[in-house]
Every structure is written in structure tokens, then in C-alpha cells.
Protein backbone atom coordinates (compact mmCIF):
# COMPACT_ATOMS: atom_id res chain seq x y z
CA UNK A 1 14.91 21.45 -18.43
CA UNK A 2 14.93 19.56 -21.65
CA UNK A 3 11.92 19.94 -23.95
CA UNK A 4 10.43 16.38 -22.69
CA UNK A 5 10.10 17.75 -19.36
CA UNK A 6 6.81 17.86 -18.81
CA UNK A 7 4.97 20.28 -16.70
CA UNK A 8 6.60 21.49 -13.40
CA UNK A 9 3.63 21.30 -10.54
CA UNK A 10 3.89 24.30 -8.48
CA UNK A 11 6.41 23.89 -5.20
CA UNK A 12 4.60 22.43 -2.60
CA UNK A 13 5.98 25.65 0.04
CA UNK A 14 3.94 24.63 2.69
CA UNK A 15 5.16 23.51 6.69
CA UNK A 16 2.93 20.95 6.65
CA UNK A 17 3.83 20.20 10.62
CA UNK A 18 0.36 21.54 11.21
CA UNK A 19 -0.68 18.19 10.99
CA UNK A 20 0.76 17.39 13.90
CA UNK A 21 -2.23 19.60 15.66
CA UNK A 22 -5.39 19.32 13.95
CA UNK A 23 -6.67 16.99 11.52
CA UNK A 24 -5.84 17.21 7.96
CA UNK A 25 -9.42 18.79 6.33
CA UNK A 26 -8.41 16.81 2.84
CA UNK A 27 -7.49 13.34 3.67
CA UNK A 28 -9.18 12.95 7.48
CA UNK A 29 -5.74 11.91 9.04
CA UNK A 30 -5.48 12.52 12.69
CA UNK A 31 -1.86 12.30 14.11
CA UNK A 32 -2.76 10.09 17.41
CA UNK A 33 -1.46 6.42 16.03
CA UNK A 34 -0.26 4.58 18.82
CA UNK A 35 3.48 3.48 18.11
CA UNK A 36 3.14 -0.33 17.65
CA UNK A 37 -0.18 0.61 14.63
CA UNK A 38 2.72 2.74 12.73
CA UNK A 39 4.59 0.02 10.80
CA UNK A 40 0.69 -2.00 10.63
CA UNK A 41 -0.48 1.19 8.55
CA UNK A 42 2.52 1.29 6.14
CA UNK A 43 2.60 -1.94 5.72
CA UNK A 44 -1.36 -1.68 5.01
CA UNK A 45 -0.44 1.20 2.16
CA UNK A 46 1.79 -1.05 0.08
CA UNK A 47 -0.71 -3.05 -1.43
CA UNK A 48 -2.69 -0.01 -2.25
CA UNK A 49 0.46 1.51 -3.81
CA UNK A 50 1.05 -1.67 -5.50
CA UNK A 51 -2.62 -1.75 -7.19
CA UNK A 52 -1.90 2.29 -7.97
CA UNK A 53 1.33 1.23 -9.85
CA UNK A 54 -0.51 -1.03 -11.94
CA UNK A 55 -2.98 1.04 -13.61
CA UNK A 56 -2.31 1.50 -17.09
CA UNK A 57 -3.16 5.09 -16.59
CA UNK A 58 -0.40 5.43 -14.20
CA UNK A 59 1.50 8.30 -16.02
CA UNK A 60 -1.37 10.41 -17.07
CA UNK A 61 -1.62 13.81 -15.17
CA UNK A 62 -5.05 14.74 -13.98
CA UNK A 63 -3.96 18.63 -15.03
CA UNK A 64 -0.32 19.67 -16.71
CA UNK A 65 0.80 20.32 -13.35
CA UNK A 66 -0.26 17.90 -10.74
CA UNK A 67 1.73 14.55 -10.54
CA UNK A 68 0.69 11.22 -11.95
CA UNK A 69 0.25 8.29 -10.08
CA UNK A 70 3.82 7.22 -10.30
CA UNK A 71 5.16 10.65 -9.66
CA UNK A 72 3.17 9.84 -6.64
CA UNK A 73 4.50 6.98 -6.02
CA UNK A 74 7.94 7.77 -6.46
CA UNK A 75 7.69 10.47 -3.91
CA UNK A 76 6.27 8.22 -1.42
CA UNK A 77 8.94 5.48 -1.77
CA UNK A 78 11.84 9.12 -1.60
CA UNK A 79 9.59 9.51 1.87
CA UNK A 80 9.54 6.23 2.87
CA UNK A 81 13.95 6.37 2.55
CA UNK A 82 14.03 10.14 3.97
CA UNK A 83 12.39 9.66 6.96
CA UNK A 84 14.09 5.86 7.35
CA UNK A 85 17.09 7.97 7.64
CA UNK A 86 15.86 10.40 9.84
CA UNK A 87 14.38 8.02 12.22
CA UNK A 88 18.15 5.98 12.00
CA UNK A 89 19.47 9.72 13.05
CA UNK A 90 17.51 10.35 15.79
CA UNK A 91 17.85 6.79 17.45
CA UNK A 92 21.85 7.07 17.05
CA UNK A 93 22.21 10.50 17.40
CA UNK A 94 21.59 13.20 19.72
CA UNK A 95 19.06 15.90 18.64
CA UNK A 96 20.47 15.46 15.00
CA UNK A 97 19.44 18.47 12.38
CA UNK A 98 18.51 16.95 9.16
CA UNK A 99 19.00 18.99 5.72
CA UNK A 100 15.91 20.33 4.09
CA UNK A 101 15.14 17.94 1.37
CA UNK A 102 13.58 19.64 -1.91
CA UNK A 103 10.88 16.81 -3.06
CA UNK A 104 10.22 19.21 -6.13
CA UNK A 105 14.24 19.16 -7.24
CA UNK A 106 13.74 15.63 -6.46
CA UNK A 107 11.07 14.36 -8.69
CA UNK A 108 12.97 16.82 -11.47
CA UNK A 109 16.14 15.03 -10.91
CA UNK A 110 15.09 12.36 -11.07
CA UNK A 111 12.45 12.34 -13.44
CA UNK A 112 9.55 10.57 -11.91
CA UNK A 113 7.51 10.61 -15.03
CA UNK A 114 10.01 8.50 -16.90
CA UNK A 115 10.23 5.91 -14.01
CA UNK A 116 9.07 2.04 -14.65
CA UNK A 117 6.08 2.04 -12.77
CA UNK A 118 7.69 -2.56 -12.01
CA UNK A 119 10.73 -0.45 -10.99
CA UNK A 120 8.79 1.93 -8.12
CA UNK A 121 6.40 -0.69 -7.22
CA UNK A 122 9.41 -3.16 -6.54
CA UNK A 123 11.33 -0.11 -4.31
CA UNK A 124 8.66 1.15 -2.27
CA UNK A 125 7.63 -1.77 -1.23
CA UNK A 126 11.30 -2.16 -0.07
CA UNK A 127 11.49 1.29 1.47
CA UNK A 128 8.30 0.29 3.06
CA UNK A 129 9.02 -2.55 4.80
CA UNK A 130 12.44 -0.98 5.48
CA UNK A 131 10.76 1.52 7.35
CA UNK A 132 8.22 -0.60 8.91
CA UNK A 133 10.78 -2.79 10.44
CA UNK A 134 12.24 0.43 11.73
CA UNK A 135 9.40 1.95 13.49
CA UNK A 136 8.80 -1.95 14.78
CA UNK A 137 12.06 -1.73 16.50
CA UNK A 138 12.04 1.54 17.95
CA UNK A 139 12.70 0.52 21.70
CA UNK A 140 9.86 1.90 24.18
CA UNK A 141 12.30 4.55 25.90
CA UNK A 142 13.11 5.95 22.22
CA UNK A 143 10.01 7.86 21.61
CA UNK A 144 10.44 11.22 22.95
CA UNK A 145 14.39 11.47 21.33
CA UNK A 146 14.59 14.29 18.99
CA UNK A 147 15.39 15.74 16.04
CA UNK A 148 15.22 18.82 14.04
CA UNK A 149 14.33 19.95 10.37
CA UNK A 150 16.02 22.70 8.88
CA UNK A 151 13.29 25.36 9.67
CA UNK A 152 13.79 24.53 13.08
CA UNK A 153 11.01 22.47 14.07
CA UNK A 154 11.84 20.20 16.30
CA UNK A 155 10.27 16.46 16.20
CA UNK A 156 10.67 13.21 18.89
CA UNK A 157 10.75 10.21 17.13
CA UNK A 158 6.22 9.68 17.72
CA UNK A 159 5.93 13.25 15.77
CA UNK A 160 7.95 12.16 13.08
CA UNK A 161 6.54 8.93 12.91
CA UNK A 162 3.22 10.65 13.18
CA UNK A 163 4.15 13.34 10.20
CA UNK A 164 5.40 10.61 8.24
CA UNK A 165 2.26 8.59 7.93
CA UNK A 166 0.52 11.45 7.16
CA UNK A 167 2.50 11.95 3.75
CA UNK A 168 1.60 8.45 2.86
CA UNK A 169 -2.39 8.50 3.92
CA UNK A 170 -2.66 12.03 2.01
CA UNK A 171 -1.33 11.12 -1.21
CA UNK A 172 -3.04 7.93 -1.26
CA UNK A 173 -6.40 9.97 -1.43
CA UNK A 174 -4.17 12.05 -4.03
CA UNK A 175 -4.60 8.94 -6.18
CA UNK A 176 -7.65 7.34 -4.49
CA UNK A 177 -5.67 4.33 -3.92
């Protein structure tokens, strides 16, 4: 890391699939959305991560090692295109096993706190509605098809969707967007 790195937060090491079985004690999310209210909600967050994005405080870390708002928001719109993929997987493929994706070597990669905050606004609103339009389309018989992460857990295509909108309802309260 270069000396402008700011900060690493702490690797989020949790399997966060818990989710999937009791409601989430910091952000009150309850995975029980009926299929055609999944793309609704997204579509509901992008405003909210739209006003986020425009704060002019939108780089400064509450603490030296929890994210800013836009290393928020550039996580959610890496969600938003790594679980569009996954979902694309699982419709096309059988019982597909998707690579673990490392969000921490992401946002370090790719250096979320030097992102344009126009930039990330402007592509996760286009992940979003990329998504959306995904979940929209999934036909009715698709629901129970499956997947797998690299820890073995095993999703259909209503857990992921369900453990997907949980990432973007929990980090909105993250930023009290």
C-alpha cells in the first residue's frame, strides 16, 4: 500500500447467510420479500444512494477504519454487478459454484476513497437497474434453481435474491441514507 492509502477497515470475516434465518438485530431486515417487491426495493435504494453520493461529506470516515459514504457506495454498486452475475449463472447454469469474491481486496484495488462520488452515483444506478430488470425477469419456475458460494452454501435464486437485498438495506443504515 502506498502512503495515501488510507486506513484499512478490518475484514469483514463474517458468513453473513445467517440472515437468511433470523432478522438482522442492526438494520431490522427480515429475508421474506416476495419475488415481484425485489427489483421495487432496489429500485427504491437508488435515490437514497443518489442523495448519499451527494453529500459533501461523502469521503469523510466516521473512524480511520470504517468506510465513507462512497466506499459505501462503491461496494454496493460491486454488489449490485456480483450478484447480477450470479443470478445470470444460476438462471443459465446448473447449480453453478461462484468464486469467493474479497470485497476488502476490492475496495483496495480499487481504491474506493479516490472514486468520483458523479462517477459511483452514475454506475450504481446502472448496476441497479441492471439488476432490477434481472430479478423482474426471473421466470416463476426459476426460483428454487441453485447455486453455490465457495464455502459451500448453497442458495436458489429467492435466497440469493433475499441475501442480496440485505447488503443493500444494511449499509444504507451504515450511512443513514
Amino acid at each position: 500500500m502506498s502512503n495515501d492509502t488510507p486506513a484499512v477497515p478490518p475484514p469483514d470475516e463474517k458468513d453473513w447467510t445467517w440472515v437468511l434465518d433470523a432478522p438482522c438485530p442492526d438494520c431490522g431486515y427480515r429475508a421474506d420479500t416476495p419475488h415481484a417487491a425485489v427489483p421495487v426495493l432496489v429500485r427504491g435504494h437508488l435515490d437514497r444512494w443518489s442523495a448519499v453520493l451527494g453529500r459533501d461529506d461523502v469521503r469523510v470516515r466516521p473512524a480511520p477504519t470504517v468506510w465513507s459514504d462512497l466506499e459505501y457506495a462503491c461496494h454496493v454498486r460491486d454488489v449490485y454487478r456480483v450478484f447480477g452475475e450470479r443470478l445470470r449463472r444460476m438462471l443459465t447454469e446448473d447449480d453453478p459454484a461462484f468464486a469467493n469474491w474479497d470485497q476488502d481486496a476490492t475496495a483496495v484495488e480499487q481504491r474506493y476513497w479516490e472514486a468520483d462520488p458523479d462517477r459511483v452515483r452514475t454506475e450504481l444506478i446502472e448496476a441497479g437497474n441492471a439488476i432490477s430488470d434481472a430479478f423482474a425477469a426471473v421466470p416463476d419456475d426459476a426460483w428454487e434453481r441453485t447455486g453455490r458460494r465457495s464455502n459451500g452454501s448453497v442458495f436458489t435464486v429467492e435466497t440469493l435474491a433475499w441475501y442480496f437485498l440485505h447488503d443493500g438495506v444494511h449499509h444504507l443504515v451504515d450511512v443513514q441514507g
